[in-house]
Protein backbone atom coordinates (compact mmCIF):
# COMPACT_ATOMS: atom_id res chain seq x y z
CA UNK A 1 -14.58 48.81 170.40
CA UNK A 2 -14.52 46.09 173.08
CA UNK A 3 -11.45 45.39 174.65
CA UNK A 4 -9.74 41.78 174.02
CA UNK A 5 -6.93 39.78 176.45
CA UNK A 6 -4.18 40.93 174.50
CA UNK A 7 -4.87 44.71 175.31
CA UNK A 8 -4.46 44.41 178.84
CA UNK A 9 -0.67 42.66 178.51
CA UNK A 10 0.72 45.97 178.68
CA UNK A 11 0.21 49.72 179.48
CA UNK A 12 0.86 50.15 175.54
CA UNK A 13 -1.53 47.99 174.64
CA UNK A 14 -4.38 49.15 177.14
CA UNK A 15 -3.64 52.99 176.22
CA UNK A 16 -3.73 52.09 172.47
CA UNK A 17 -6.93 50.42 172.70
CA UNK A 18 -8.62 52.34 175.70
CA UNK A 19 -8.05 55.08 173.31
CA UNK A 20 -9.75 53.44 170.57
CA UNK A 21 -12.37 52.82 172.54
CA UNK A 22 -12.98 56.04 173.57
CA UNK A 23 -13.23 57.55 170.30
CA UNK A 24 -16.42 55.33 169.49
CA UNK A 25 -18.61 56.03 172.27
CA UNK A 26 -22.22 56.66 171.66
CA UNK A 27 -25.47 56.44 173.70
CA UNK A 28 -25.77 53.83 176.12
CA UNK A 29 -21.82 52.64 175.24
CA UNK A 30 -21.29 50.31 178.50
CA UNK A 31 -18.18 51.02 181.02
CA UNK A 32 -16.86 49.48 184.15
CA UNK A 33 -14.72 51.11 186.83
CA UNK A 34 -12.31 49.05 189.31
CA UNK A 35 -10.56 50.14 192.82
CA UNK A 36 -7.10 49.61 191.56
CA UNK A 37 -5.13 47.62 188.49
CA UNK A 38 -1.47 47.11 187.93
CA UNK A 39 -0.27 46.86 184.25
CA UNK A 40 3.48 46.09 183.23
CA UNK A 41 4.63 48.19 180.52
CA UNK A 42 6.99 46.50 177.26
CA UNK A 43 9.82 47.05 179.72
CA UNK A 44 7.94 45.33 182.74
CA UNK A 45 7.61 48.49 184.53
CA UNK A 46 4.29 48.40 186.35
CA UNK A 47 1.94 51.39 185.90
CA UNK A 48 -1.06 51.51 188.71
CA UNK A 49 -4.12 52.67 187.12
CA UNK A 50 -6.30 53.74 190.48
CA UNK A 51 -9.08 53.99 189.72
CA UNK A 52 -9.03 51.49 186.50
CA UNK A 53 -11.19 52.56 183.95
CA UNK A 54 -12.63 50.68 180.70
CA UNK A 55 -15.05 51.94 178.62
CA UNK A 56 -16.51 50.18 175.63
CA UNK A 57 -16.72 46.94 177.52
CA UNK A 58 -18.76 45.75 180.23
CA UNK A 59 -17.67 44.54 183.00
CA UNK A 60 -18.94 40.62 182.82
CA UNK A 61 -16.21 40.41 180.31
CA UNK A 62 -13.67 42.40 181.57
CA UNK A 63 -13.64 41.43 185.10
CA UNK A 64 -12.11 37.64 183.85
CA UNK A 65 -9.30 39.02 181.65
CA UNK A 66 -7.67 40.99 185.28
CA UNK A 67 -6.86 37.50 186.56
CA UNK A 68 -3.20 37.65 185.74
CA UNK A 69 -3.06 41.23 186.90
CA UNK A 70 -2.09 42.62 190.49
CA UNK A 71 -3.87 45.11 192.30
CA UNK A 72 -7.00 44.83 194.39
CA UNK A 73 -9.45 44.63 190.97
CA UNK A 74 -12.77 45.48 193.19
CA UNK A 75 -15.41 46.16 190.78
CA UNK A 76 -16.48 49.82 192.13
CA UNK A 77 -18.96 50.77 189.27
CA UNK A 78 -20.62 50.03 186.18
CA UNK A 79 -23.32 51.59 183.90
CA UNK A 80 -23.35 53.38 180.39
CA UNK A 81 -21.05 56.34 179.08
CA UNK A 82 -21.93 59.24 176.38
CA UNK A 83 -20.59 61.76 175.15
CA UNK A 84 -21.75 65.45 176.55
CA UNK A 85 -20.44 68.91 175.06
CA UNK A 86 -17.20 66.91 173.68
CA UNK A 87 -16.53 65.12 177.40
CA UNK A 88 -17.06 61.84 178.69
CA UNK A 89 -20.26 61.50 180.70
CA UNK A 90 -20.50 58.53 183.22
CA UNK A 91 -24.09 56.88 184.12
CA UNK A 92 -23.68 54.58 187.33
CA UNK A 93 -25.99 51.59 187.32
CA UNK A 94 -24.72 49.62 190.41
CA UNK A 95 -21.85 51.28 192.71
CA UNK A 96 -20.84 55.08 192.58
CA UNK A 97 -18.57 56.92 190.65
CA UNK A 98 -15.63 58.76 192.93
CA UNK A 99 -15.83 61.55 190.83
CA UNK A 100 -12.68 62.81 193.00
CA UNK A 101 -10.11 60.56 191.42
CA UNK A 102 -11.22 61.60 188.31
CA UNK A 103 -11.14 65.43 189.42
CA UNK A 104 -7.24 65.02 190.83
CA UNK A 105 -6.09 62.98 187.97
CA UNK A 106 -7.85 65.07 184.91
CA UNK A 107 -4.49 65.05 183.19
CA UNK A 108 -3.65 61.60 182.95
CA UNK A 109 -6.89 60.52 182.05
CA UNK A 110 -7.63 62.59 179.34
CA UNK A 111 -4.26 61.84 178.00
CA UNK A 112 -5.14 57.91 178.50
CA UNK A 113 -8.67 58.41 176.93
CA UNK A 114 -7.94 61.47 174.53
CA UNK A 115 -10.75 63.15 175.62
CA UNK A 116 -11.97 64.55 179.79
CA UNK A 117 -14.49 63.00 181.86
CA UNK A 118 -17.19 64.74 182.79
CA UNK A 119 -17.34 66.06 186.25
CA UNK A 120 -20.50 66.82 188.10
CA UNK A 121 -20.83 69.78 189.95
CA UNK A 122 -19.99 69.58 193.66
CA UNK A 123 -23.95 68.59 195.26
CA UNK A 124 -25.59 67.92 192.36
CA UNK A 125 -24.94 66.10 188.88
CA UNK A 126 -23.32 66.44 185.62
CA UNK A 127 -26.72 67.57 184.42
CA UNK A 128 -28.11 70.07 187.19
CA UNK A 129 -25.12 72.34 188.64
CA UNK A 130 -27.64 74.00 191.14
CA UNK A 131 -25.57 72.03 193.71
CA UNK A 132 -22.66 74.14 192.64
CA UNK A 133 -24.13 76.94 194.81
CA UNK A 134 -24.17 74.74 197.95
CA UNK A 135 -22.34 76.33 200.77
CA UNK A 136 -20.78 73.23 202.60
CA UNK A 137 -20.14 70.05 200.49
CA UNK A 138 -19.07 66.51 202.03
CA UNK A 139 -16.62 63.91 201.02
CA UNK A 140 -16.93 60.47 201.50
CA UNK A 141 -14.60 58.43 204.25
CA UNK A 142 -14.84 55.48 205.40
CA UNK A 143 -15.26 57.12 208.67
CA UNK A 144 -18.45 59.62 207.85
CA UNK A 145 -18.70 62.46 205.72
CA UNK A 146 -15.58 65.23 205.94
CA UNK A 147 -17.08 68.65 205.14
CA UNK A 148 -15.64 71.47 203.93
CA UNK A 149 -16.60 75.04 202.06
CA UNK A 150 -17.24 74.95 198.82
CA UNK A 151 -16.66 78.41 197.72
CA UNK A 152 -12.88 78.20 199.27
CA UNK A 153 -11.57 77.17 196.22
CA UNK A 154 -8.00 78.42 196.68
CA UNK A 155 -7.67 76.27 199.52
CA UNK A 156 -9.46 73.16 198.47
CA UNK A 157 -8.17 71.83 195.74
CA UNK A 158 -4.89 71.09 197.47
CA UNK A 159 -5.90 69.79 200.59
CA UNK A 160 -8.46 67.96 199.23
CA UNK A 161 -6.17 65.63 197.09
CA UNK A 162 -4.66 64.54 200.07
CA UNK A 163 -7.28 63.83 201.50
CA UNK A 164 -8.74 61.83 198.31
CA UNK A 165 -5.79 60.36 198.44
CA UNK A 166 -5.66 59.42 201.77
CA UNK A 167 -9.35 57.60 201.34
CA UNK A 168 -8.46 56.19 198.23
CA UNK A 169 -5.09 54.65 199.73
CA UNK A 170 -7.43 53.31 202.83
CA UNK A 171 -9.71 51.69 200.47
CA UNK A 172 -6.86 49.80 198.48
CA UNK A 173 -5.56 48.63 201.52
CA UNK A 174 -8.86 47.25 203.00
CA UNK A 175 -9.59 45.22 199.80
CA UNK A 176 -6.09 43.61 199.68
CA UNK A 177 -5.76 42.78 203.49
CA UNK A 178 -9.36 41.05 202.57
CA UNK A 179 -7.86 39.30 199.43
CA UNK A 180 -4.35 38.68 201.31
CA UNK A 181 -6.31 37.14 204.05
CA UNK A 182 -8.43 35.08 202.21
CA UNK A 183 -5.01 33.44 200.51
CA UNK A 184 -3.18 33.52 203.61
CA UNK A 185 -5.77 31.27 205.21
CA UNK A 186 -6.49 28.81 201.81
CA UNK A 187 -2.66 28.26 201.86
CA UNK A 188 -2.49 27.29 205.32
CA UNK A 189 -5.64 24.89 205.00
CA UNK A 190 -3.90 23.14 202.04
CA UNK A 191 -0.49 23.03 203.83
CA UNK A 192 -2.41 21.34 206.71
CA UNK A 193 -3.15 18.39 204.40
CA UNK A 194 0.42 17.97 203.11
CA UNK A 195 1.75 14.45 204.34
CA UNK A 196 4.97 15.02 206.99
CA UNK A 197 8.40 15.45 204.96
CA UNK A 198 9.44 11.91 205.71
CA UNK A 199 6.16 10.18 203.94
CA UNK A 200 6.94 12.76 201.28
CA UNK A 201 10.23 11.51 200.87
CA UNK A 202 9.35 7.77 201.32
CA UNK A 203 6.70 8.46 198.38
CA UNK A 204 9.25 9.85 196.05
CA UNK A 205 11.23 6.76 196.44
CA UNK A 206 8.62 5.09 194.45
CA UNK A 207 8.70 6.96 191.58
CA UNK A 208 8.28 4.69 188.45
CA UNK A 209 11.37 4.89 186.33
CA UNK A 210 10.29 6.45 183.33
CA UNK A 211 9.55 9.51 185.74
CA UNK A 212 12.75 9.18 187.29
CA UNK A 213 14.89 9.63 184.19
CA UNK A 214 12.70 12.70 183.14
CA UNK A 215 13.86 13.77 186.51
CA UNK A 216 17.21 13.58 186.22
CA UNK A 217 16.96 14.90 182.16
CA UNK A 218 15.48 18.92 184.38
CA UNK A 219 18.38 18.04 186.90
CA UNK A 220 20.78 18.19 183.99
CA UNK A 221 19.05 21.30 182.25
CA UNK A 222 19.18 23.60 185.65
CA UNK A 223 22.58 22.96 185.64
CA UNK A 224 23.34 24.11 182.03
CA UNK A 225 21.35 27.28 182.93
CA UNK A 226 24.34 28.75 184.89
CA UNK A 227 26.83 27.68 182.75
CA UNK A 228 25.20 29.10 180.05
CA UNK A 229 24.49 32.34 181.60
CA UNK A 230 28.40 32.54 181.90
CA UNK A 231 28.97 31.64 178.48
CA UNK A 232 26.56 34.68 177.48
CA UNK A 233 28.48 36.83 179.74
CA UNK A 234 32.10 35.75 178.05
CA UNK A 235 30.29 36.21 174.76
CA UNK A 236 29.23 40.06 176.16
CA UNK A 237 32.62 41.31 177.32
CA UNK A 238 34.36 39.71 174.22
CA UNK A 239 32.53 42.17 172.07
CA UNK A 240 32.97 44.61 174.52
CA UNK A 241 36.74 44.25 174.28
CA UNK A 242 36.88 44.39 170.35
CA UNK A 243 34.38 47.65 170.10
CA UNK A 244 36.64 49.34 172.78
CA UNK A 245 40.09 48.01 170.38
CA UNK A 246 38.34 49.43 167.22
CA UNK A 247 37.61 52.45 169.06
CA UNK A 248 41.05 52.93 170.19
CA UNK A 249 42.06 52.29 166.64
CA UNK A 250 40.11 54.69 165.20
CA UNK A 251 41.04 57.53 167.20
CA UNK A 252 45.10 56.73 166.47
CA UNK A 253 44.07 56.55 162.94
CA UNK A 254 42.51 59.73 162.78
CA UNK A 255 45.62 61.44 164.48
CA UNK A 256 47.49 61.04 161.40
CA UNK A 257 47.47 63.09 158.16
CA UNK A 258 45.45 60.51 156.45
CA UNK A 259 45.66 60.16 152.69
CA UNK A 260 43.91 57.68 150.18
CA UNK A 261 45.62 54.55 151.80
CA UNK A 262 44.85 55.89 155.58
CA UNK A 263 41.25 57.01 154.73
CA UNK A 264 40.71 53.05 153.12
CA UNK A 265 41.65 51.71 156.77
CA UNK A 266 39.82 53.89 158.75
CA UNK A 267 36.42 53.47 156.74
CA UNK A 268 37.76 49.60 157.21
CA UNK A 269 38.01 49.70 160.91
CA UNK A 270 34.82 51.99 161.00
CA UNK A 271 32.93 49.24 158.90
CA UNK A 272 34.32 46.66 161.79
CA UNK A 273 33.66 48.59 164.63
CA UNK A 274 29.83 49.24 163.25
CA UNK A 275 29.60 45.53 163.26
CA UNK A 276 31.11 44.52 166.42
CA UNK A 277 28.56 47.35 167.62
CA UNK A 278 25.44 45.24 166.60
CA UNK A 279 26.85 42.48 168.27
CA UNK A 280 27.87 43.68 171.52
CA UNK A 281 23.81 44.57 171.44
CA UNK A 282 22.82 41.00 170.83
CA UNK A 283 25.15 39.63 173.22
CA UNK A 284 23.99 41.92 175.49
CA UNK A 285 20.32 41.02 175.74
CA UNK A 286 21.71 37.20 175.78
CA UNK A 287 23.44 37.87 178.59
CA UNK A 288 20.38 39.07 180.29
CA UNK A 289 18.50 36.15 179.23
CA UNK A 290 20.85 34.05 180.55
CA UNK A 291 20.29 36.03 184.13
CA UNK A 292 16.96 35.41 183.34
CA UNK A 293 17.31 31.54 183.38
CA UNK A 294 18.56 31.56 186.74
CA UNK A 295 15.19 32.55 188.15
CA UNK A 296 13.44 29.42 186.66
CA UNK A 297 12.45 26.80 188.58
CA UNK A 298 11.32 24.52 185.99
CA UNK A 299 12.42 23.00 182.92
CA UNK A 300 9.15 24.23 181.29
CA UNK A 301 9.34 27.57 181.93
CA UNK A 302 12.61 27.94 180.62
CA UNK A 303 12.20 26.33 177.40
CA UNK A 304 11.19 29.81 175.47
CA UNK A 305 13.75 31.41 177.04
CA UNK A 306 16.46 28.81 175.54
CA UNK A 307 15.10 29.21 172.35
CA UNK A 308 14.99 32.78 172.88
CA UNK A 309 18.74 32.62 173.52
CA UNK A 310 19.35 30.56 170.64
CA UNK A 311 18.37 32.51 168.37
CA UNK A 312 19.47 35.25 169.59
CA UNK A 313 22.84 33.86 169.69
CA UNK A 314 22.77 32.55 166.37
CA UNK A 315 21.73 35.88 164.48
CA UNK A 316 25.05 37.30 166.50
CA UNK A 317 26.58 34.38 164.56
CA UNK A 318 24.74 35.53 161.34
CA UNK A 319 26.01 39.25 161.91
CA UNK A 320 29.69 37.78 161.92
CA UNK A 321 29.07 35.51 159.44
CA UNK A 322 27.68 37.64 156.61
CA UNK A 323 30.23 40.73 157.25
CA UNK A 324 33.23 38.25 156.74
CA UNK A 325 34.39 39.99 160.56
CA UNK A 326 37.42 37.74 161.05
CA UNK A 327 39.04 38.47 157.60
CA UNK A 328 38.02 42.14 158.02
CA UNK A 329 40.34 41.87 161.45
CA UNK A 330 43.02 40.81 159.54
CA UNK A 331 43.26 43.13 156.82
CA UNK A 332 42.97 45.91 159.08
CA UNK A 333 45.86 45.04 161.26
CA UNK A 334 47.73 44.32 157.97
CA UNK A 335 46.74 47.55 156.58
CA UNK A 336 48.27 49.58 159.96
CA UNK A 337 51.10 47.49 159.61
CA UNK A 338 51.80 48.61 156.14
CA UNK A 339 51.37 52.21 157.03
CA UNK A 340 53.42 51.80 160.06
CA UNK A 341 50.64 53.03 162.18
CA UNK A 342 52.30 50.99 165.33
CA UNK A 343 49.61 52.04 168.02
CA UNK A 344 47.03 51.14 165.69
CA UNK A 345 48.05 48.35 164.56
CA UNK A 346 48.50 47.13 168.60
CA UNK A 347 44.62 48.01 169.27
CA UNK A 348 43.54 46.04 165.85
CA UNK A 349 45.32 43.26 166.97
CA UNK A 350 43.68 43.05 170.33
CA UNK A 351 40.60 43.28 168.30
CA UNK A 352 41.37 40.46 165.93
CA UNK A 353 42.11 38.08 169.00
CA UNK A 354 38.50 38.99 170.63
CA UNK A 355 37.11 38.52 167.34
CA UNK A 356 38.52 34.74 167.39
CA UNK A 357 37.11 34.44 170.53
CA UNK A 358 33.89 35.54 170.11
CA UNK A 359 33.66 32.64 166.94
CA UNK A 360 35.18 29.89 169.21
CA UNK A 361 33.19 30.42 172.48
CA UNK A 362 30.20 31.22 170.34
CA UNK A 363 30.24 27.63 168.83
CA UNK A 364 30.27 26.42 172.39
CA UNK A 365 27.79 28.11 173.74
CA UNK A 366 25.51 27.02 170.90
CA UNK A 367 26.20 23.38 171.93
CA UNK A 368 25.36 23.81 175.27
CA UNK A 369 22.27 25.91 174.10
CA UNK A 370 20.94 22.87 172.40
CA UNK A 371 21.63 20.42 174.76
CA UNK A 372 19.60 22.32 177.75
CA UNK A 373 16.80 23.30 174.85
CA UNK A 374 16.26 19.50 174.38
CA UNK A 375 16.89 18.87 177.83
CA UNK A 376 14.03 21.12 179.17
CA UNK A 377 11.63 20.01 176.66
CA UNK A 378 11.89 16.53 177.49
CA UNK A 379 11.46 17.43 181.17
CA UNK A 380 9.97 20.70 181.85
CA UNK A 381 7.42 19.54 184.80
CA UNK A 382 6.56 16.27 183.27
CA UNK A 383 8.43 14.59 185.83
CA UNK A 384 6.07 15.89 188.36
CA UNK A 385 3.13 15.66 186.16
CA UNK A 386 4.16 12.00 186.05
CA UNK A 387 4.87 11.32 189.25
CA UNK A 388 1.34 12.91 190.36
CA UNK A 389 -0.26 10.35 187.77
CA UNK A 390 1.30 7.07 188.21
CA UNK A 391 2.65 7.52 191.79
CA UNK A 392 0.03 6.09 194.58
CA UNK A 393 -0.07 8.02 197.49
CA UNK A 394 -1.13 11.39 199.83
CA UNK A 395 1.37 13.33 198.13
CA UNK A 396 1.58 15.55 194.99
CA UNK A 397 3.96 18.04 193.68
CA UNK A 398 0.68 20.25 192.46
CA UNK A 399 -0.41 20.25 196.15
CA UNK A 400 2.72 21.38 197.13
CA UNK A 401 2.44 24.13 194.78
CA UNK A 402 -0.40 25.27 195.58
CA UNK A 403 0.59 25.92 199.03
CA UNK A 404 3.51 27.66 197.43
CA UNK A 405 1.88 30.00 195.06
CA UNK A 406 -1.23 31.23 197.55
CA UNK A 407 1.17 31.73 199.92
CA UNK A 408 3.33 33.84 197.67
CA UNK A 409 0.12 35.64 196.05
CA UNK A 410 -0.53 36.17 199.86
CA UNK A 411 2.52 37.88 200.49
CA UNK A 412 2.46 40.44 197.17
CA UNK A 413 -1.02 41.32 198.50
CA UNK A 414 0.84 42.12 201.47
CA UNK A 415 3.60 44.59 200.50
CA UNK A 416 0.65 46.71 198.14
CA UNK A 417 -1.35 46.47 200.79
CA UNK A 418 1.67 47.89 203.34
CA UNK A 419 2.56 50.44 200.63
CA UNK A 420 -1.50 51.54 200.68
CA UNK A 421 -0.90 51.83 204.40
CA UNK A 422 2.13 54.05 203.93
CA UNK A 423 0.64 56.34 201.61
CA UNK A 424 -2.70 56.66 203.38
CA UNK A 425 -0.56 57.81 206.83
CA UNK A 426 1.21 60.22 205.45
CA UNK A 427 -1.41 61.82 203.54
CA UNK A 428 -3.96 61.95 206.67
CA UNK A 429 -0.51 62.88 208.91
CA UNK A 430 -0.56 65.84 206.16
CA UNK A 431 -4.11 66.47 206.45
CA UNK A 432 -3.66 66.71 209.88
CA UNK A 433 -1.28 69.08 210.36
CA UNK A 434 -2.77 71.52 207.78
CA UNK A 435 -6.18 71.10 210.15
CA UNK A 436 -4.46 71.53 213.29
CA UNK A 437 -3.13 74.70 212.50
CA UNK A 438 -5.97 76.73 211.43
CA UNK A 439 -5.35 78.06 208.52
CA UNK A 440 -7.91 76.18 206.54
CA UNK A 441 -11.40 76.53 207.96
CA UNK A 442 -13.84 73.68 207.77
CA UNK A 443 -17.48 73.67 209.47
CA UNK A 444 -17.05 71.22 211.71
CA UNK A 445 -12.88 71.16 212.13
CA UNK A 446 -13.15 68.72 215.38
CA UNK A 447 -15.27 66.25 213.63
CA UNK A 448 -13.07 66.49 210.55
CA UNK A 449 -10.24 65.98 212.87
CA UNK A 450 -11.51 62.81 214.39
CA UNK A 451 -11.93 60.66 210.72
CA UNK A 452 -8.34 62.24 209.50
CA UNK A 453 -7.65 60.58 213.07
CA UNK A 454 -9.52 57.12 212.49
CA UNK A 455 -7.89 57.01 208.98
CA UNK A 456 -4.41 57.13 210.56
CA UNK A 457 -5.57 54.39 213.15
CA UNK A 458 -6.95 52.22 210.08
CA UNK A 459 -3.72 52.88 208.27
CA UNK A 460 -1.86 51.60 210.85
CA UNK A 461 -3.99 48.83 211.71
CA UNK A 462 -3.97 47.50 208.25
CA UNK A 463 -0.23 47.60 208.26
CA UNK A 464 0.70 45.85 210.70
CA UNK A 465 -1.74 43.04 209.82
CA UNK A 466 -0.39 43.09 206.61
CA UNK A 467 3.39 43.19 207.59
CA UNK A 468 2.78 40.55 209.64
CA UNK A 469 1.15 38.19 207.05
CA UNK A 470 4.13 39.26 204.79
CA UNK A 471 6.88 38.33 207.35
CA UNK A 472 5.39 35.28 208.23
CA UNK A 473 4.98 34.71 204.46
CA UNK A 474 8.27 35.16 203.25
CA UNK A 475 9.45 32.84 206.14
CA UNK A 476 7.23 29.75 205.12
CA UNK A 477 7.61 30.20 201.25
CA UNK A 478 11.29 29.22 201.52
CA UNK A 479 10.54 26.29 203.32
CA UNK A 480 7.98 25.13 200.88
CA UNK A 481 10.21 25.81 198.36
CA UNK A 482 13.55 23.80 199.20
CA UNK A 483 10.73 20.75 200.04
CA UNK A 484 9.83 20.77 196.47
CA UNK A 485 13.17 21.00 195.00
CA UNK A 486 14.57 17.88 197.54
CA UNK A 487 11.51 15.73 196.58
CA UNK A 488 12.43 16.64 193.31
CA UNK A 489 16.21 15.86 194.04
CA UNK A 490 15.23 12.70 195.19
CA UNK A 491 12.89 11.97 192.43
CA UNK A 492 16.09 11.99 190.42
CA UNK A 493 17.82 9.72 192.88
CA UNK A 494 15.11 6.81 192.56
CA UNK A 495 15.66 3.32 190.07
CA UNK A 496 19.19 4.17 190.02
C-alpha cells in the first residue's frame, strides 16, 4: 500500500499506514530509508523517526511529500523488501543499510511496523551468518572503522549504542549544518538585493489606493485578534466561576437529609453543573485559539482560525441554548430558597449571575468574531499581493519574505543541528570514559580512542558553527520582521 500526503501529517497517520503497509509486503515490494524525519503528532508533539523508514513506496515519490517536514531528510538507502521467516528483509540498491539503528531500536520499530526487521549477522548478511563466527567486527565512523570483539556480547551491546548513537548524532548534524548553510547563505544573497529601508518606504508611499484600504481592512483585523483573545478568556473563567458555584451547591445540598423535594434540586443543579461542564470545555479550547491568533502575522492565516473560533463559540451558544441554562439557574436558586437551604441558595445565585454573563459577553464576542472573520478575508495578504502587482519598483513584500523565511528555516536547522552536537558529545564523552578505563577490551583501544576523540572534535566543531549561524539568525530575523510590518504600517498610511 503506497503511502499518500495525508499519512505523513501526523505520527498517527504515518504509524497507521506504515503499518498497513507493512502487512502487504511481497517480493521485490520497494522501500526507502532517510537520515532523520520529524513528524508532529494530533497534539503537535514532534516524534523524530532516525532513521525514517517507508516501505511500500519508493523513494521518487516519497522524497517530495517530506518538504513540509523538519529533520535533515538525506536519502540514505533504497532497494526492495521481503518477507524472510516472518521478518522484514531489506535489499539495498543504492546506499547502505545501518543495520545498527535498526539493532538498538528493535522495539520501536517492530511496534511501528508490526512485525522485526531482519538483521544480518555481524560480517556477513541476512542470508550467510558465517560472518557470525568472525572474531573482531568493525563499525562504521566517520572517522575509520571502530573495532571491537564480537564474541563479548555482555559488554557490547551497551557500549555499542552509544557509540551508534554517537555516529548517528554526528551524521545528523553534518547534513543540517550543510542544509543550514546552504539557507544561511541564499538568505543573505537575497537580503543583499533588498532596496535600503528609505526607498522601501518611499515605494510604499505609492501604493495605489485600492491596496491601501485592503491595508488598513488587516490593520483593523490584528487588532480584533487581541481583543478577542480576551473576550475568549472572560468567556473561560465565566464558566469556570458557575461550575465551581454549582459545585459548591451541590456539596451543601448533599449535607442535608434530602427528601423528594431536596433530591429534585440536586438532580437540578447536577443537570446544570453537567452543562456548564461542556461549556467550560468549549470555552476552553476558544480561549486557546484566541492565544493562537496572536501568533499570526497575516490576515490570511488567521482566517480558519476565526472561523474555527466561531464556531466553536457558537456551539457553546447552542449548548446554552438547547438546555434552557438561564431558566434552569433560576429555578434552582428558587428551589434552595424554598427549602431554606441558605448556603445553597448563595452559591446558585453566584451561578445564575455567571450564567448571565456568559449569554451577554458571548453575544459580543460573536460580533467581534464576525467583524475580524470578514475583515481578514478581505485582506489576508492581498494587500501585499497587490502592492507587489501594481506597485512599480525594486521592492516587494515576497522578497522580503523570502529573506525572512530562509533565514528562519536557517536558524531551526541550527538548534537540531546544536542538539545533534549535544547528543553526539556526550555519547563519545561516555564512550570515552568506558575506553579509558579498561574494562572493556577492544583490539586496537588507542586507535578506537582517537575516532571517539575526532567525534568529540566534530561535535564540537559543528556546534559552534551552528550556534553561531543561530545567534546571528535570531538577531537578523527580528529586524526583517519589524521592516515588513512598518512597510506594511505605512502601506496603510498611504491615499489617506
Amino acid at each position: 500500500m503506497p503511502l499518500k500526503a495525508q499519512d505523513l501529517q501526523t505520527f498517527e497517520a504515518y504509524k497507521k499506514a506504515i503499518r498497513a503497509a507493512a502487512s502487504q509486503i511481497k517480493d521485490n515490494t520497494p522501500f526507502c530509508l532517510y537520515s532523520d524525519v520529524e513528524i508532529p503528532d494530533a497534539s503537535k508533539k514532534a516524534h523524530t523517526l532516525r532513521p525514517f523508514l517507508v516501505v511500500g513506496s519508493p523513494a521518487n515519490a516519497i522524497t517530495p511529500m517530506l518538504k513540509d517536514l523538519h529533520g535533515g531528510k538525506k536519502l540514505s538507502c533504497s532497494g526492495f523488501c521481503s518477507m524472510e521467516s516472518g521478518k522484514i528483509s531489506l535489499e539495498a540498491k543504492s546506499g547502505s543499510v545501518n543495520y545498527g539503528l535498526f539493532k538498538s531500536q528493535a522495539t520501536i520499530f517492530k511496534d511501528l511496523l508490526g512485525k522485526e526487521i531482519l538483521i544480518p549477522a555481524p560480517g556477513g548478511d541476512a542470508a550467510d551468518p558465517k560472518g557470525a563466527a568472525a572474531a573482531v567486527d568493525n563499525l562504521k565512523t566517520p572517522f575509520g572503522p571502530f573495532s571491537y570483539f564480537s564474541a563479548d556480547k555482555a559488554t557490547n551491546g551497551t557500549v555499542m549504542r552509544s557509540l551508534e548513537a554517537a555516529v548517528d548524532n554526528i551524521a545528523g548534524a553534518q547534513d543540517d549544518v550543510k542544509s543550514m548553510n546552504a539557507a544561511y547563505q541564499e538568505a543573505m544573497n537575497l537580503a543583499k538585493k533588498l532596496p535600503p529601508v528609505n526607498e522601501i518606504m518611499k515605494q510604499v508611499k505609492k501604493s495605489d489606493r485600492i491596496t491601501s484600504d485592503e491595508a488598513r481592512s488587516a490593520k483593523m483585523a490584528y487588532a480584533l485578534f487581541a481583543e478577542i483573545k480576551s473576550k475568549a478568556s472572560d468567556l473561560q473563567e465565566d464558566a469556570a466561576d458557575a461550575a465551581e458555584s454549582l459545585q459548591t451547591a451541590m456539596k451543601d445540598v448533599d449535607a442535608h437529609n434530602l427528601e423528594e423535594q431536596g433530591r429534585k434540586l440536586r438532580k437540578q443543579i447536577e443537570e446544570e453543573k453537567k452543562t456548564i461542564d461542556t461549556v467550560v470545555k468549549i470555552f476552553t479550547t476558544a480561549a486557546k485559539i484566541g492565544t493562537d491568533l496572536l501568533t499570526i502575522e497575516d490576515g490570511l492565516g488567521a482566517v480558519d482560525l476565526i472561523s474555527t473560533l466561531v464556531e466553536t463559540v457558537g456551539s457553546a451558544y447552542s449548548q446554552i441554548k438547547t438546555a434552557g441554562l438561564e431558566q434552569q439557574a433560576e429555578e434552582a436558586e428558587e428551589q434552595a430558597h424554598k427549602l431554606e437551604m441558605d448556603v445553597a441558595e448563595g452559591h446558585l445565585r453566584e451561578a445564575k449571575k455567571s450564567v448571565a454573563k456568559i449569554i451577554a459577553r458571548q453575544g459580543d464576542a460573536m460580533g467581534r468574531l464576525t467583524t475580524a472573520r470578514s475583515l481578514a478575508k478581505a485582506a489576508g495578504r492581498a494587500p501585499m499581493k497587490g502592492f507587489d502587482k501594481t506597485t512599480k519598483g525594486p521592492f516587494k513584500f515576497e522578497d522580503l519574505q523570502a529573506v525572512a523565511d530562509r533565514m528562519a528555516e536557517a536558524r531551526d536547522l541550527a538548534k537540531d543541528a546544536v542538539d545533534e552536537c549535544h547528543k553526539a558529545f556526550d555519547s563519545a564523552g561516555a564512550l570515552m570514559g568506558i575506553l579509558a578505563s579498561g574494562k572493556w577490551k577492544v583490539p586496537k583501544p588507542d586507535e578506537n580512542k582517537k575516532i571517539v576523540q575526532q567525534m568529540k572534535d566534530e561535535a564540537v566543531k559543528l556546534g559552534k558553527q551552528a550556534g553561531d549561524i543561530y545567534k546571528d539568525a535570531n538577531q537578523r530575523i527580528p529586524v526583517w520582521q519589524k521592516l515588513y510590518a512598518d512597510a506594511q504600517e505605512t502601506m496603510a498610511g498611504a491615499n489617506t
